[in-house]
PDB file of N, CA and C in Angstrom:
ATOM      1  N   UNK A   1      16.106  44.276  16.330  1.00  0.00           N
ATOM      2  CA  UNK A   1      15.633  42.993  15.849  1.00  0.00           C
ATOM      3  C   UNK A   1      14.292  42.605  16.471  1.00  0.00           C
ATOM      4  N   UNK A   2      13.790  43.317  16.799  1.00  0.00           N
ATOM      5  CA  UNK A   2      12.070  42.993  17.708  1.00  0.00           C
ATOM      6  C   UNK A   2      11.361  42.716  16.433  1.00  0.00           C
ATOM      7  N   UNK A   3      11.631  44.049  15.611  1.00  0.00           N
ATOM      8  CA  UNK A   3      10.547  43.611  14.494  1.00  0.00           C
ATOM      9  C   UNK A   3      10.799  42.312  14.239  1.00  0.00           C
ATOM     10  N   UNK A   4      11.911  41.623  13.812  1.00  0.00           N
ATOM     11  CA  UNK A   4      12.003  39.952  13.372  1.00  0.00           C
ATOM     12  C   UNK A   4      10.999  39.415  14.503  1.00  0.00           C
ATOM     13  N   UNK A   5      10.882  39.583  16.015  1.00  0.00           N
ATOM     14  CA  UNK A   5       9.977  38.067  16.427  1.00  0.00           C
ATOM     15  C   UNK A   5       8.876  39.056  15.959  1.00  0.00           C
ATOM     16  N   UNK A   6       8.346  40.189  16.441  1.00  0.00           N
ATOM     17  CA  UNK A   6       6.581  40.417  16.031  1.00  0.00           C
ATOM     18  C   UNK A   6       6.481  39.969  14.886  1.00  0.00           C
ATOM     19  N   UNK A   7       6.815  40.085  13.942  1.00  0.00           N
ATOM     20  CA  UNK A   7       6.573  39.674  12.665  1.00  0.00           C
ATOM     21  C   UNK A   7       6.788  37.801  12.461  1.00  0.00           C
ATOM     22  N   UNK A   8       7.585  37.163  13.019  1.00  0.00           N
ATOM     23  CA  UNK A   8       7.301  36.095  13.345  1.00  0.00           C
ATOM     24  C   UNK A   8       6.921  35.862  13.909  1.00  0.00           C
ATOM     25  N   UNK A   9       6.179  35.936  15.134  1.00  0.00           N
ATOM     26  CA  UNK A   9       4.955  35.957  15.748  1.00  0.00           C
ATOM     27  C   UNK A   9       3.615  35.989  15.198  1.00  0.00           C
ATOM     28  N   UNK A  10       3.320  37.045  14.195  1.00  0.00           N
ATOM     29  CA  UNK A  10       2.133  37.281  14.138  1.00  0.00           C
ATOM     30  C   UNK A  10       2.136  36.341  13.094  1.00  0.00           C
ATOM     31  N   UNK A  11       2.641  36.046  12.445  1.00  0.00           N
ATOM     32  CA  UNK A  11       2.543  34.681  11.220  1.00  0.00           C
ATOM     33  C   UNK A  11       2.619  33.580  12.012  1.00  0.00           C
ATOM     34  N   UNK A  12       3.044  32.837  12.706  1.00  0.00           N
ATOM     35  CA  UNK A  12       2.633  31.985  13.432  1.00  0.00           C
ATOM     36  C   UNK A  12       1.387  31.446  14.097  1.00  0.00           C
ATOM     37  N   UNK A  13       1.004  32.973  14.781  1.00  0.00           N
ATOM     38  CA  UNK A  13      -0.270  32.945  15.416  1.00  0.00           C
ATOM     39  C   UNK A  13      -1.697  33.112  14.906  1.00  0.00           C
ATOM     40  N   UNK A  14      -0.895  33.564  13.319  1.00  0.00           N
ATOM     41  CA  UNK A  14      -2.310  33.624  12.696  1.00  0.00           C
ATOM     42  C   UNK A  14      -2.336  32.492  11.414  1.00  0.00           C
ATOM     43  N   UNK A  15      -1.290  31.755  11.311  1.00  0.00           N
ATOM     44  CA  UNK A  15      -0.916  30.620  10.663  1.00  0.00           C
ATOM     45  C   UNK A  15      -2.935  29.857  10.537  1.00  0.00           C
ATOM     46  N   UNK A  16      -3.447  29.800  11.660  1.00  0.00           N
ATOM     47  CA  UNK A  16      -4.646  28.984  11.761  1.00  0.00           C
ATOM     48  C   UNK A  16      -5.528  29.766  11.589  1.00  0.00           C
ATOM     49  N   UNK A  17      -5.821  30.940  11.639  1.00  0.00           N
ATOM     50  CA  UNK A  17      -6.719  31.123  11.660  1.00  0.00           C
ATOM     51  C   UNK A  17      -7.681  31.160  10.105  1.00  0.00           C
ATOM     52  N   UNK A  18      -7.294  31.521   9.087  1.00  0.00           N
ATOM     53  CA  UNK A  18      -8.174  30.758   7.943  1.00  0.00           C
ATOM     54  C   UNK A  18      -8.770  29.648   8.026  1.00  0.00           C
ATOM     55  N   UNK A  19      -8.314  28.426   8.626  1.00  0.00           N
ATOM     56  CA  UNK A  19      -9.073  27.532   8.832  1.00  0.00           C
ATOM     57  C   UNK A  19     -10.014  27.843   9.969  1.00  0.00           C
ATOM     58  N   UNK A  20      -9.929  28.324  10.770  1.00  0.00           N
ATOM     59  CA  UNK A  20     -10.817  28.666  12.011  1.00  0.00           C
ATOM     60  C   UNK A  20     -12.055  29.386  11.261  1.00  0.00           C
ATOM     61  N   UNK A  21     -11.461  30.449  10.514  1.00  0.00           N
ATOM     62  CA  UNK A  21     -13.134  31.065   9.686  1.00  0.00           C
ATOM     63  C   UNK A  21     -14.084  30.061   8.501  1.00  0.00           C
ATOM     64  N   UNK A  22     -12.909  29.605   7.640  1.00  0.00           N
ATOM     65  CA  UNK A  22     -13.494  28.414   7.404  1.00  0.00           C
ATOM     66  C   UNK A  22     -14.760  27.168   8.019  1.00  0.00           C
ATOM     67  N   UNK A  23     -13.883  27.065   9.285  1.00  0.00           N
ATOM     68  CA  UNK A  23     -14.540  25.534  10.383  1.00  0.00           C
ATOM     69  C   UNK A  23     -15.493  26.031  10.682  1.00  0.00           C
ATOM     70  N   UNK A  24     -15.639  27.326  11.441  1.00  0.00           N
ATOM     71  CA  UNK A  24     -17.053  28.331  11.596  1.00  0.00           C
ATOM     72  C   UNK A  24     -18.343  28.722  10.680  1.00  0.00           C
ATOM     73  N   UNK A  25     -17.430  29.227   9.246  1.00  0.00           N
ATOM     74  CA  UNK A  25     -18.254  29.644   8.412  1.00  0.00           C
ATOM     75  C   UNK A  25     -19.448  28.418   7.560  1.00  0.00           C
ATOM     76  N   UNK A  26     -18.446  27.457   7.145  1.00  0.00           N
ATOM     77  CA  UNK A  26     -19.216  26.488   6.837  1.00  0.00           C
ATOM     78  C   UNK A  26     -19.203  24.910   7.486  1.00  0.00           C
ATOM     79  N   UNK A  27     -19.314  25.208   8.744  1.00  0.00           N
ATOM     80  CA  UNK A  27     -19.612  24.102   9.845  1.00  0.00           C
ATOM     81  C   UNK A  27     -18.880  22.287   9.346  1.00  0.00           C
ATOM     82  N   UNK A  28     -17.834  22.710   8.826  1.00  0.00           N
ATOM     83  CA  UNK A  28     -17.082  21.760   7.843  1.00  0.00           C
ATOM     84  C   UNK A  28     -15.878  21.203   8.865  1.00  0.00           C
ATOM     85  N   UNK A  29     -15.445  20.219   9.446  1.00  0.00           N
ATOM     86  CA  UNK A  29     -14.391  19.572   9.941  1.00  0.00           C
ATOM     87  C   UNK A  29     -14.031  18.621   9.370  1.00  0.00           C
ATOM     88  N   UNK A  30     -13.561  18.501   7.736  1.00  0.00           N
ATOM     89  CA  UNK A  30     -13.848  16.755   7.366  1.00  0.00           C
ATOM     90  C   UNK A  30     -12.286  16.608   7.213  1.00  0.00           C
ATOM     91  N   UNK A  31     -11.421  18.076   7.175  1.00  0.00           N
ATOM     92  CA  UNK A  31     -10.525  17.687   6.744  1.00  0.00           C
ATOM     93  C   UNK A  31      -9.524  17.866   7.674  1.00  0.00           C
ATOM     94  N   UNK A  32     -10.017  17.965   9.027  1.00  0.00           N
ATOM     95  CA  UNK A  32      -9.485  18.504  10.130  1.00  0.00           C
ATOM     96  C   UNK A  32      -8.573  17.222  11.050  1.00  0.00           C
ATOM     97  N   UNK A  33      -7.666  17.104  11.617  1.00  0.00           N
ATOM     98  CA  UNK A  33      -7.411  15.872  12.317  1.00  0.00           C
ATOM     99  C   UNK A  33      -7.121  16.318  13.762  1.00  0.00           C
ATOM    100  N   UNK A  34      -7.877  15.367  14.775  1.00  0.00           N
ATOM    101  CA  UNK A  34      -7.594  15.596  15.932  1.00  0.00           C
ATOM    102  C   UNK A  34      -6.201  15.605  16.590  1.00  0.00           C
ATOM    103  N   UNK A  35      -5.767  14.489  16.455  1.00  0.00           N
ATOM    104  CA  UNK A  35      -4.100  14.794  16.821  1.00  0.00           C
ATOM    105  C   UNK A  35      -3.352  15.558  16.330  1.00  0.00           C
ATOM    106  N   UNK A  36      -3.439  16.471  15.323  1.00  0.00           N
ATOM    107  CA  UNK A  36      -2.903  17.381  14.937  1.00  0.00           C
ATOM    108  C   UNK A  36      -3.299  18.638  15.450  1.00  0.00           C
ATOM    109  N   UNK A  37      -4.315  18.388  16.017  1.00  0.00           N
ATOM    110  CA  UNK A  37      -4.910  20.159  16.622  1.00  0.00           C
ATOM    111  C   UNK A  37      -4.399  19.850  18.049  1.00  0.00           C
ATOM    112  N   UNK A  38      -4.731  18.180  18.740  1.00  0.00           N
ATOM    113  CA  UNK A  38      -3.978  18.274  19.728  1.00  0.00           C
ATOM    114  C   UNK A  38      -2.096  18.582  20.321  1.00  0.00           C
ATOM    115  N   UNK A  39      -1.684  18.547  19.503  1.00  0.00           N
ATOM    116  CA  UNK A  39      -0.230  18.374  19.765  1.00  0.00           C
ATOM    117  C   UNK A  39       0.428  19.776  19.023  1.00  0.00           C
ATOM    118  N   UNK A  40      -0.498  20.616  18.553  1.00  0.00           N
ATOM    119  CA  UNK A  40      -0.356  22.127  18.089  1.00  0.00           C
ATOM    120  C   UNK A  40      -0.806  22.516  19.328  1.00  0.00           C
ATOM    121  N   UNK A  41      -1.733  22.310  19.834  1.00  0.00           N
ATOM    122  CA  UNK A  41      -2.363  22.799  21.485  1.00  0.00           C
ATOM    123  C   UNK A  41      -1.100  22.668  22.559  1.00  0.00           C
ATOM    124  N   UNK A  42      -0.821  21.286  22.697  1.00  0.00           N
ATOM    125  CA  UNK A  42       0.041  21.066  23.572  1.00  0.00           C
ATOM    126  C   UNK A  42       1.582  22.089  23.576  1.00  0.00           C
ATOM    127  N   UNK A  43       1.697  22.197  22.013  1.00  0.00           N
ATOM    128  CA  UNK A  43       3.582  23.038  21.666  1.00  0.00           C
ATOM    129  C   UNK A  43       2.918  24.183  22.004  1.00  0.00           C
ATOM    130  N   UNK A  44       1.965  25.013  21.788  1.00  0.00           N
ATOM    131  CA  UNK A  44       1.665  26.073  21.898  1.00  0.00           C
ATOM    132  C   UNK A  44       1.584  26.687  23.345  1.00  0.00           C
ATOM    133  N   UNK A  45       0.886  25.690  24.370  1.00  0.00           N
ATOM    134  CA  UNK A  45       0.888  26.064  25.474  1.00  0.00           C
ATOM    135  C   UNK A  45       2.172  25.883  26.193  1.00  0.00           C
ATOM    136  N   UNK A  46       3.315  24.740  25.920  1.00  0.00           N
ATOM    137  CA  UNK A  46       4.644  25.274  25.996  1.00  0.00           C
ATOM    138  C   UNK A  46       5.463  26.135  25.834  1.00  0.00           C
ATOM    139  N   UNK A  47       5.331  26.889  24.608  1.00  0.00           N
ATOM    140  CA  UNK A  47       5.752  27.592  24.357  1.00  0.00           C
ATOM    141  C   UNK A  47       5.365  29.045  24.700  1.00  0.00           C
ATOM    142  N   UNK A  48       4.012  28.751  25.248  1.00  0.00           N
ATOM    143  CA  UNK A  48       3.311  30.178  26.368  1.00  0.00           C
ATOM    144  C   UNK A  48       4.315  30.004  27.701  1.00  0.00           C
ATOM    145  N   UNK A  49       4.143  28.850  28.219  1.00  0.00           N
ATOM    146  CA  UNK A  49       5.243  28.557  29.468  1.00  0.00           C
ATOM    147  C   UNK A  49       6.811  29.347  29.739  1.00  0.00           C
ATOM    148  N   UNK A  50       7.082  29.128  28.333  1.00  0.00           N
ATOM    149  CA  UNK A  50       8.088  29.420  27.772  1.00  0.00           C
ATOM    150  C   UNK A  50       9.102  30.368  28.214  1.00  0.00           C
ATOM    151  N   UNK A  51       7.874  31.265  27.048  1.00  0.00           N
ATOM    152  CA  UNK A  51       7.884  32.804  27.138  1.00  0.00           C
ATOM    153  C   UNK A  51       7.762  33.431  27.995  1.00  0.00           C
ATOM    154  N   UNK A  52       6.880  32.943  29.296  1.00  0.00           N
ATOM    155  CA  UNK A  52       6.645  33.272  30.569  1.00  0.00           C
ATOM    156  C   UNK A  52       7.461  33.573  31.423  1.00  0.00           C
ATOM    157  N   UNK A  53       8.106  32.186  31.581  1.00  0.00           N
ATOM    158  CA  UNK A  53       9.486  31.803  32.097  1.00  0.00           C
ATOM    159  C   UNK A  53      10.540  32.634  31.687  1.00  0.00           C
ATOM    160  N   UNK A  54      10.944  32.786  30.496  1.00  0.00           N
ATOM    161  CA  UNK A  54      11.926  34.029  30.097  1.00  0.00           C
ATOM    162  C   UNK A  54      12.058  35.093  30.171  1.00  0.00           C
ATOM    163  N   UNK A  55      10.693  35.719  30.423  1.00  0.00           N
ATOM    164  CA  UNK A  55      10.466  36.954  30.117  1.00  0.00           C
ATOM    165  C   UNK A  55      10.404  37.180  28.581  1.00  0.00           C
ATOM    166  N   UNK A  56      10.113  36.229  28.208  1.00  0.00           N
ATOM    167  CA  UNK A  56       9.642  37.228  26.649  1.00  0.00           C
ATOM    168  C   UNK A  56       8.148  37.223  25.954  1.00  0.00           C
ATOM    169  N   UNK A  57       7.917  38.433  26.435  1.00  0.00           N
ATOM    170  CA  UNK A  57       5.970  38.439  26.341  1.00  0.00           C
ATOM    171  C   UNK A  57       5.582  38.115  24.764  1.00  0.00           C
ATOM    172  N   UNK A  58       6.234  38.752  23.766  1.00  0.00           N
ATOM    173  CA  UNK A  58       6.313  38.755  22.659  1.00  0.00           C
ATOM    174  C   UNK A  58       5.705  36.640  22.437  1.00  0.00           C
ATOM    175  N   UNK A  59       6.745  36.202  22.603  1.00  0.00           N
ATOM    176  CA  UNK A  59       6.705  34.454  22.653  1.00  0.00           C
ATOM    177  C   UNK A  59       5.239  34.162  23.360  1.00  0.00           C
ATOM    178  N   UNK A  60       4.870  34.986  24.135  1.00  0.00           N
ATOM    179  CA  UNK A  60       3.923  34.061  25.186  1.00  0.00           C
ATOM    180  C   UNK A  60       2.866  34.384  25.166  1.00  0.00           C
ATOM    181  N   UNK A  61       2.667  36.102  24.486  1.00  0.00           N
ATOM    182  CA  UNK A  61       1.286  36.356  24.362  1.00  0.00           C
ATOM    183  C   UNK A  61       1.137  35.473  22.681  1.00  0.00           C
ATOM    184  N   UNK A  62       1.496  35.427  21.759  1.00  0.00           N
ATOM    185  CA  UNK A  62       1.558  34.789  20.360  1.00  0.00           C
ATOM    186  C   UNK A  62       1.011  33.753  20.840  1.00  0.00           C
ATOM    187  N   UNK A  63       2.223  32.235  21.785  1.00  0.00           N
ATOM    188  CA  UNK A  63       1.502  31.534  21.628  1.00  0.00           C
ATOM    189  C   UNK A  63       0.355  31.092  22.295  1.00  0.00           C
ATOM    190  N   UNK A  64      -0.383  32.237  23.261  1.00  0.00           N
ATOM    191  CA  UNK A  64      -1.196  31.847  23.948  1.00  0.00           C
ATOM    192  C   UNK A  64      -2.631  32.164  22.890  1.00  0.00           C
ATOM    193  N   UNK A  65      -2.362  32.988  22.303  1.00  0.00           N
ATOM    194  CA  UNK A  65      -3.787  33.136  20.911  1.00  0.00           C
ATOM    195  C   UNK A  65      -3.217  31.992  20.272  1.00  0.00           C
ATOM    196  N   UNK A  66      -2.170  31.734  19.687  1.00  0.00           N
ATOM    197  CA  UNK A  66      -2.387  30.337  18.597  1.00  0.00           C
ATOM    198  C   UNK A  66      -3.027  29.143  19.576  1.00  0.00           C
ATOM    199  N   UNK A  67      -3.045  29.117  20.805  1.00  0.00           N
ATOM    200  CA  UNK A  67      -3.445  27.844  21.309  1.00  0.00           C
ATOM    201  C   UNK A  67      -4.634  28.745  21.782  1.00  0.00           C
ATOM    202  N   UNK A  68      -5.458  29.307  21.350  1.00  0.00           N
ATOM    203  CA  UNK A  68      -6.465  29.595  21.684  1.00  0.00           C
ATOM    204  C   UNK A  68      -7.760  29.370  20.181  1.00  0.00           C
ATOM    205  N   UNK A  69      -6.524  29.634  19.507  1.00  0.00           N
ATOM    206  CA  UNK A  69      -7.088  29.090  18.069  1.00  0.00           C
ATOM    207  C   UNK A  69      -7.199  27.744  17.618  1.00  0.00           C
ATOM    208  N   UNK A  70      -6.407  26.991  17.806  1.00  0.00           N
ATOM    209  CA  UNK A  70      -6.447  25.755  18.670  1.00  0.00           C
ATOM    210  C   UNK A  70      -7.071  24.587  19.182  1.00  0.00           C
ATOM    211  N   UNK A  71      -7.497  25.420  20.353  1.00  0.00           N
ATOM    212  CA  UNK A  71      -8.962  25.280  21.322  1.00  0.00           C
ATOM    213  C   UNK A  71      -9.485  25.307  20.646  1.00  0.00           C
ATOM    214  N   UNK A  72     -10.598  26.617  19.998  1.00  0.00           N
ATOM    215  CA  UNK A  72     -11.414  26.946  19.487  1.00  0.00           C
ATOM    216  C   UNK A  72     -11.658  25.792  18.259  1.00  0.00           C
ATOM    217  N   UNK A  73     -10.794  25.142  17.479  1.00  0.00           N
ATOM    218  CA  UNK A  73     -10.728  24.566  16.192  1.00  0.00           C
ATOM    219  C   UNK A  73     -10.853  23.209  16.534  1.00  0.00           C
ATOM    220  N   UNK A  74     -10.260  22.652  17.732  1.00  0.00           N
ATOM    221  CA  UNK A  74     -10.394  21.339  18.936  1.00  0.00           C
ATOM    222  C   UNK A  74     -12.071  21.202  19.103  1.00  0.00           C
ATOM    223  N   UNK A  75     -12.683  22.354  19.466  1.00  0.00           N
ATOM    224  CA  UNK A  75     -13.845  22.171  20.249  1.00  0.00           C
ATOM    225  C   UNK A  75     -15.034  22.074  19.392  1.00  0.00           C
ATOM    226  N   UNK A  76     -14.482  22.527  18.120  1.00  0.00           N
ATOM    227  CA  UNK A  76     -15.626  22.502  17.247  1.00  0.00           C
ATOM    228  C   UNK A  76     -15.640  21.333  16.116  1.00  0.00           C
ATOM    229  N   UNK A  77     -14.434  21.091  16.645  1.00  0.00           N
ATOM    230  CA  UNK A  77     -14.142  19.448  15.968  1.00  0.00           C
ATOM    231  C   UNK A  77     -15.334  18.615  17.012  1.00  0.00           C
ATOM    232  N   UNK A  78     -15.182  18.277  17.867  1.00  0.00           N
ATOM    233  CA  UNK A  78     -15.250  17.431  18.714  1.00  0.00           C
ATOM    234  C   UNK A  78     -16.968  17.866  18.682  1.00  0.00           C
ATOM    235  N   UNK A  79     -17.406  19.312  18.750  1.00  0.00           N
ATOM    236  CA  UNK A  79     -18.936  19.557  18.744  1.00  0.00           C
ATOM    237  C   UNK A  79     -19.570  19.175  17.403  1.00  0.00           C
ATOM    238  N   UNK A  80     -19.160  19.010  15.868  1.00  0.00           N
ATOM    239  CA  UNK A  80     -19.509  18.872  14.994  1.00  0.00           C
ATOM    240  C   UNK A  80     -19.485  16.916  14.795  1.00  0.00           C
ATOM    241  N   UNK A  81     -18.394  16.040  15.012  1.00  0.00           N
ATOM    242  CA  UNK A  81     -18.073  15.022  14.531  1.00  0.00           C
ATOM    243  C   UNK A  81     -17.762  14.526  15.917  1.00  0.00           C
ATOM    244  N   UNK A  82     -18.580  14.646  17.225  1.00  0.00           N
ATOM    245  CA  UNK A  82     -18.478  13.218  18.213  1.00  0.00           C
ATOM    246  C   UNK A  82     -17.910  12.054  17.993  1.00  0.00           C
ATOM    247  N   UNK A  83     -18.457  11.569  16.999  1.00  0.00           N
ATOM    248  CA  UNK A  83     -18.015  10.339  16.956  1.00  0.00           C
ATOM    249  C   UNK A  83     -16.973   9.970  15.623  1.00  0.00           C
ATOM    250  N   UNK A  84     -16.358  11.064  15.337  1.00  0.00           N
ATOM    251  CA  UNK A  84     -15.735  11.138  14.009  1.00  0.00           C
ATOM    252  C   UNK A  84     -14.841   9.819  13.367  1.00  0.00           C
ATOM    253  N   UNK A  85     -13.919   9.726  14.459  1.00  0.00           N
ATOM    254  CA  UNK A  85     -13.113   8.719  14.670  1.00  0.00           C
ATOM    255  C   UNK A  85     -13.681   7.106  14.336  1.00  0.00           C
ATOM    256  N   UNK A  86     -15.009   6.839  14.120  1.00  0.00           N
ATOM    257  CA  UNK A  86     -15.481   5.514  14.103  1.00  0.00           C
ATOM    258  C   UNK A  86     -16.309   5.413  13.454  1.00  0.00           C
ATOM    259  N   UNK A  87     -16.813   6.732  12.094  1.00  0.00           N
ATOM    260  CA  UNK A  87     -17.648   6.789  11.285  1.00  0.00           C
ATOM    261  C   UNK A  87     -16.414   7.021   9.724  1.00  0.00           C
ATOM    262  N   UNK A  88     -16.751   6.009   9.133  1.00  0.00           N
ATOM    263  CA  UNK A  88     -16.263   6.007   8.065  1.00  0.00           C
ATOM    264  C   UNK A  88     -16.801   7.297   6.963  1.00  0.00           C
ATOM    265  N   UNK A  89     -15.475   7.786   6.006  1.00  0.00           N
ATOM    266  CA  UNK A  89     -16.181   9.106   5.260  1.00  0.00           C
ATOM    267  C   UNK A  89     -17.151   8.948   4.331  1.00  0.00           C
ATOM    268  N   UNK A  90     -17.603   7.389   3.884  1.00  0.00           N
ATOM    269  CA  UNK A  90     -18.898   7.120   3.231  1.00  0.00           C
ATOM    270  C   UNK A  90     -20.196   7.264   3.849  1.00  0.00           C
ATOM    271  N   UNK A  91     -20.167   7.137   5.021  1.00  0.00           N
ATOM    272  CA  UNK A  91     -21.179   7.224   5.649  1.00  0.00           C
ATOM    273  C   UNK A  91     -21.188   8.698   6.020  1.00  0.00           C
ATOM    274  N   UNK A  92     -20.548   9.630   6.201  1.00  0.00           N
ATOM    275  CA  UNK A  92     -20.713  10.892   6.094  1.00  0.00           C
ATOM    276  C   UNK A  92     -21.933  12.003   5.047  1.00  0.00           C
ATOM    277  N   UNK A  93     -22.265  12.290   5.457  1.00  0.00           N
ATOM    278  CA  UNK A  93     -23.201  13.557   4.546  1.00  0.00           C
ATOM    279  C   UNK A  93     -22.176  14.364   3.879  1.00  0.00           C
ATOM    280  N   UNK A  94     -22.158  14.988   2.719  1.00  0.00           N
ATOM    281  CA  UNK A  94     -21.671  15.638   2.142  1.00  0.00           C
ATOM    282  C   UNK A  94     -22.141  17.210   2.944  1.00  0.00           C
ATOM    283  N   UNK A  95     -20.749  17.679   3.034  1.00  0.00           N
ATOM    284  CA  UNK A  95     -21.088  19.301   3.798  1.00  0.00           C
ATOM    285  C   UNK A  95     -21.012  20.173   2.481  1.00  0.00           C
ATOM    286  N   UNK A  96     -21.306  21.428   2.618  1.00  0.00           N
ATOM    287  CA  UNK A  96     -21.079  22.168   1.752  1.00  0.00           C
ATOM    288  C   UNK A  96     -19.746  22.416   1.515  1.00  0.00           C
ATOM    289  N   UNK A  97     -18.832  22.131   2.364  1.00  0.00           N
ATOM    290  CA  UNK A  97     -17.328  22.685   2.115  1.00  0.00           C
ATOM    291  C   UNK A  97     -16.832  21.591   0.695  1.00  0.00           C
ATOM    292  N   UNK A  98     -17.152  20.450   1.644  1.00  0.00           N
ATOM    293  CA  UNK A  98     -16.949  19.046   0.353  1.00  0.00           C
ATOM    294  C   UNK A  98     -17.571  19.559  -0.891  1.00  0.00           C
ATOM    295  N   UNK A  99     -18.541  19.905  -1.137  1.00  0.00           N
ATOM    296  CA  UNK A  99     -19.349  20.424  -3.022  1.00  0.00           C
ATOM    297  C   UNK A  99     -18.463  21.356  -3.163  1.00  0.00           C
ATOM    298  N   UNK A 100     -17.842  22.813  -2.401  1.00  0.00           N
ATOM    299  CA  UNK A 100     -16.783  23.545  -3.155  1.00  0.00           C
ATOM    300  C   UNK A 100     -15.737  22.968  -3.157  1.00  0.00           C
ATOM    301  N   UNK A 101     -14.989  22.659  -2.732  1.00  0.00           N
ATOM    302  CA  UNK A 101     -13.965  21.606  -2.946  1.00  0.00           C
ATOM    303  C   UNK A 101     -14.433  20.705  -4.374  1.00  0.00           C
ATOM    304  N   UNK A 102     -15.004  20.303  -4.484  1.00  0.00           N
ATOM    305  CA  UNK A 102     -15.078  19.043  -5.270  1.00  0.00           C
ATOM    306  C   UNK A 102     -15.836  20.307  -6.709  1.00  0.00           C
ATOM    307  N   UNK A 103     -16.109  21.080  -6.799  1.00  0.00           N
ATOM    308  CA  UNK A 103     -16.379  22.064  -7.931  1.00  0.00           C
ATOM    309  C   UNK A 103     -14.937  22.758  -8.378  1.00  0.00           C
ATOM    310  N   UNK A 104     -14.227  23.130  -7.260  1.00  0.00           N
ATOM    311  CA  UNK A 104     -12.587  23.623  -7.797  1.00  0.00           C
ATOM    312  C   UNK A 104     -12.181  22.513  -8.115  1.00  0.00           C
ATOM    313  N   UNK A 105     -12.287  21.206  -8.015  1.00  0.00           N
ATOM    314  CA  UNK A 105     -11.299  19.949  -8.179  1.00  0.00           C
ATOM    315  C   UNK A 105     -11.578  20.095  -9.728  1.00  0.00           C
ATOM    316  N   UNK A 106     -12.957  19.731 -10.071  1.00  0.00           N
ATOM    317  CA  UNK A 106     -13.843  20.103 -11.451  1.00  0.00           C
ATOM    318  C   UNK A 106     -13.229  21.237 -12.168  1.00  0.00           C
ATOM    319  N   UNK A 107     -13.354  22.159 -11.681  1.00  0.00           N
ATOM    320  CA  UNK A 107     -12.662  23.969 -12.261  1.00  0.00           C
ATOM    321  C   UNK A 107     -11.223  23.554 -12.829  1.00  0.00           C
ATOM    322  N   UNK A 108     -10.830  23.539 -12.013  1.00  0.00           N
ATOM    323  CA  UNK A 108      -9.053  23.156 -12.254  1.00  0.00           C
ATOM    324  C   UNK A 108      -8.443  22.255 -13.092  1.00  0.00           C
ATOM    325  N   UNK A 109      -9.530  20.466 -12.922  1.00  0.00           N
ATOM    326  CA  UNK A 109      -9.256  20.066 -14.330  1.00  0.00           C
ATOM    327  C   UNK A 109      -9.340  20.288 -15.697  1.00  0.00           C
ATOM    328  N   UNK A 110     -10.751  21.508 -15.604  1.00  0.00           N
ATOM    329  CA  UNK A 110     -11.046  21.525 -16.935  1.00  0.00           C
ATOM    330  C   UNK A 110      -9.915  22.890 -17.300  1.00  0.00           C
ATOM    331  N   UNK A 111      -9.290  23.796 -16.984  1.00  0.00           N
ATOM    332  CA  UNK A 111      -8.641  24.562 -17.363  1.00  0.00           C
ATOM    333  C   UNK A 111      -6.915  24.123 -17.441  1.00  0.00           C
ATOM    334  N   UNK A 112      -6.933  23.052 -16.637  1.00  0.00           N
ATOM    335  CA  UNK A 112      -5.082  22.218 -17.003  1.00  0.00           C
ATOM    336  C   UNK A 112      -5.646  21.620 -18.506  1.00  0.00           C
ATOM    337  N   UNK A 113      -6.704  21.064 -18.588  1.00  0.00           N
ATOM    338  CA  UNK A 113      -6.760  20.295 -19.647  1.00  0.00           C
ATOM    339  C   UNK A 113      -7.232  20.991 -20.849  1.00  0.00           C
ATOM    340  N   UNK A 114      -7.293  22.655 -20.589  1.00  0.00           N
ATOM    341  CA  UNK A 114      -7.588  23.800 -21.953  1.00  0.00           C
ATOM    342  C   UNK A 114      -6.133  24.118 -21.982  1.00  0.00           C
ATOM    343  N   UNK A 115      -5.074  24.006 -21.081  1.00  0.00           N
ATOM    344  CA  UNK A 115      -3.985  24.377 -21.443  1.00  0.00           C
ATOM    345  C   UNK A 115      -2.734  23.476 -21.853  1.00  0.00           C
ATOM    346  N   UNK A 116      -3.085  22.680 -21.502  1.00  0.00           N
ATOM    347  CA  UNK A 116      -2.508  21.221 -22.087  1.00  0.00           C
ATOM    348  C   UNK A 116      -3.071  21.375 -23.428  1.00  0.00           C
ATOM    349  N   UNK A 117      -3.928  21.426 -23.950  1.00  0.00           N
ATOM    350  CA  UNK A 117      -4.720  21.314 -25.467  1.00  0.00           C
ATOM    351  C   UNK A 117      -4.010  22.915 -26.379  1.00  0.00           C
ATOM    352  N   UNK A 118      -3.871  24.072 -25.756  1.00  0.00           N
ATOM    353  CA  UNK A 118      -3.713  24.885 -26.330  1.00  0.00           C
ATOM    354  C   UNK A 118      -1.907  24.506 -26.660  1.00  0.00           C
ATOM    355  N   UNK A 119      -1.244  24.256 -25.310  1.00  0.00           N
ATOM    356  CA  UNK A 119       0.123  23.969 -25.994  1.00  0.00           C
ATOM    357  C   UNK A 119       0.646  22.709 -26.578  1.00  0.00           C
ATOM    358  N   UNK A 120      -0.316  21.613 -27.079  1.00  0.00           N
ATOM    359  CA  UNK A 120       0.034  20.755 -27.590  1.00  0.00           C
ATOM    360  C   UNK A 120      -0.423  20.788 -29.305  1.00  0.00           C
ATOM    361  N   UNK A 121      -1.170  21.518 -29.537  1.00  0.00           N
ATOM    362  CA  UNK A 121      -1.365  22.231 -30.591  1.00  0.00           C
ATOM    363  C   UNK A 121      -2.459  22.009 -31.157  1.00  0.00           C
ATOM    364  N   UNK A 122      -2.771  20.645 -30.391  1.00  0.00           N
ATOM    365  CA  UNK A 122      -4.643  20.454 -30.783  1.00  0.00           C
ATOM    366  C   UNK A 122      -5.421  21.271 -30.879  1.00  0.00           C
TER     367      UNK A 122
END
């Protein structure tokens, strides 16, 4: 049964990281929330404790990269949007992540609403 935790492990630990290439690639945090990266930080480094404590490396090396991913996603919050917390999203600049986003929002309506039309018989 090892394979069951590596394999739950490595989905766990890599659970974040798409957003991490994301937050990097296009310098985008709009949709990111601090208390949520904090208190993923905090379980994660418990759960390194954990594993430590038990002896089960499997548990502790996992969650010591997910809370490293984490970090990494924490720090670039905090380096991109200082003052995030007290700037309303109107007053924000539009990032590039926001225009693709908001072009699939566009994409997606217009093809529900070619398929809505094709099966309604219009």
């Amino acid at each position: 049964m090892l394979w069951v935790g590596v394999l739950g492990a490595t989905c766990s630990t890599t659970a974040s990281v798409p957003q991490l290439w994301k937050t990097f690639k296009y310098d985008a945090v709009d949709d990111l929330h601090p208390f949520t990266m904090c208190i993923r930080l905090v379980g994660c480094v418990m759960w390194c404790v954990y594993g430590v404590q038990r002896d089960e490396w499997i548990l502790a090396v996992s969650s010591a990269v997910a809370g490293l991913v984490e970090a990494l996603l924490l720090a670039k919050y905090l380096k991109l949007y200082p003052t995030n917390l007290t700037q309303s999203d109107e007053d924000r600049a539009p990032t590039m992540y926001t225009a693709l986003f908001t072009y699939r929002r566009r994409c997606l309506a217009t093809s529900f609403r070619a398929v809505n039309r094709s099966h309604s018989g219009a």
